[in-house]
Protein backbone atom coordinates (compact mmCIF):
# COMPACT_ATOMS: atom_id res chain seq x y z
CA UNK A 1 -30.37 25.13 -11.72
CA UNK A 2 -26.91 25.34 -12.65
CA UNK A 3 -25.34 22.62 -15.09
CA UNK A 4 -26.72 19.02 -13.82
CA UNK A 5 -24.02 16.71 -16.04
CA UNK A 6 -22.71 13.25 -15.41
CA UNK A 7 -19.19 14.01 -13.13
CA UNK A 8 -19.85 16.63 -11.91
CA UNK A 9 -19.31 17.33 -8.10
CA UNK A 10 -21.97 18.09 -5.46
CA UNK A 11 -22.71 18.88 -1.80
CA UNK A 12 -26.17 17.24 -0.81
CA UNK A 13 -28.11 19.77 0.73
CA UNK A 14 -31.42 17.63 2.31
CA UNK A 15 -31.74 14.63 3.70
CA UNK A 16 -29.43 11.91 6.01
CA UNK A 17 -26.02 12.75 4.08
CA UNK A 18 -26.70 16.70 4.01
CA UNK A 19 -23.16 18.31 3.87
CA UNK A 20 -21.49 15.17 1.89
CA UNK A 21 -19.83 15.91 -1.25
CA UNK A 22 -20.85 13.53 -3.52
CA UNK A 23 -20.74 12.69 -7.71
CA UNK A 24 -23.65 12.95 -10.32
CA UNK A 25 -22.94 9.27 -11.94
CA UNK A 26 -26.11 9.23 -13.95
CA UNK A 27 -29.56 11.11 -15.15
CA UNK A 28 -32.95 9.76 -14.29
CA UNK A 29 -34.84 12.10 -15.68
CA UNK A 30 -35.40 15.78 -15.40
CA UNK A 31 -35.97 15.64 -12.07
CA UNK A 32 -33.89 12.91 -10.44
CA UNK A 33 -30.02 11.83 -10.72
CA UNK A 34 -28.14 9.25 -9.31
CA UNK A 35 -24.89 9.98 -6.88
CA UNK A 36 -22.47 8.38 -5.00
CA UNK A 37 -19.65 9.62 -2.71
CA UNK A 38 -17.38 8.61 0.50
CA UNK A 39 -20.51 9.14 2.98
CA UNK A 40 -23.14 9.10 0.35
CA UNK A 41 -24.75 6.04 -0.65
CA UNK A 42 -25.26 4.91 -4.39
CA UNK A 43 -28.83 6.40 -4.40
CA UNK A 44 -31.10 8.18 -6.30
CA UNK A 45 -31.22 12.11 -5.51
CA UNK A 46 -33.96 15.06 -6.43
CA UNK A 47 -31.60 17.53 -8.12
CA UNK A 48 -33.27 20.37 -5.85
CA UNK A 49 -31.23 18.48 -3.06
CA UNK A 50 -28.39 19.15 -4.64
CA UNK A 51 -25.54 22.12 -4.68
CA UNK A 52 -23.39 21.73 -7.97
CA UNK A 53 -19.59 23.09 -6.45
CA UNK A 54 -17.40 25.51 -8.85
CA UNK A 55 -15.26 23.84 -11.08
């Protein structure tokens, strides 16, 4: 998976809020991170659910 770092911007992929862009604001562990965005809730995330956009 491409680089999972705290900031960096992502598209949820699974779930409710598949489609939302959303923020990595913290690591779990090596297989969960916490996001938040405009339509994503402060939540936990599997990082396999997750698209990491171009910077």
């Amino acid at each position: 998976m491409a680089s999972i770092e705290v900031g960096r911007k992502c598209i949820k992929t699974a779930g409710r809020e598949a489609g939302q862009e959303c923020e990595i604001v913290a690591i779990i562990d090596e297989n969960y991170v916490e996001v938040k965005g405009d339509g994503v809730k402060n939540r936990r995330c599997n990082i396999q659910h997750l698209e990491p956009l171009a910077e």
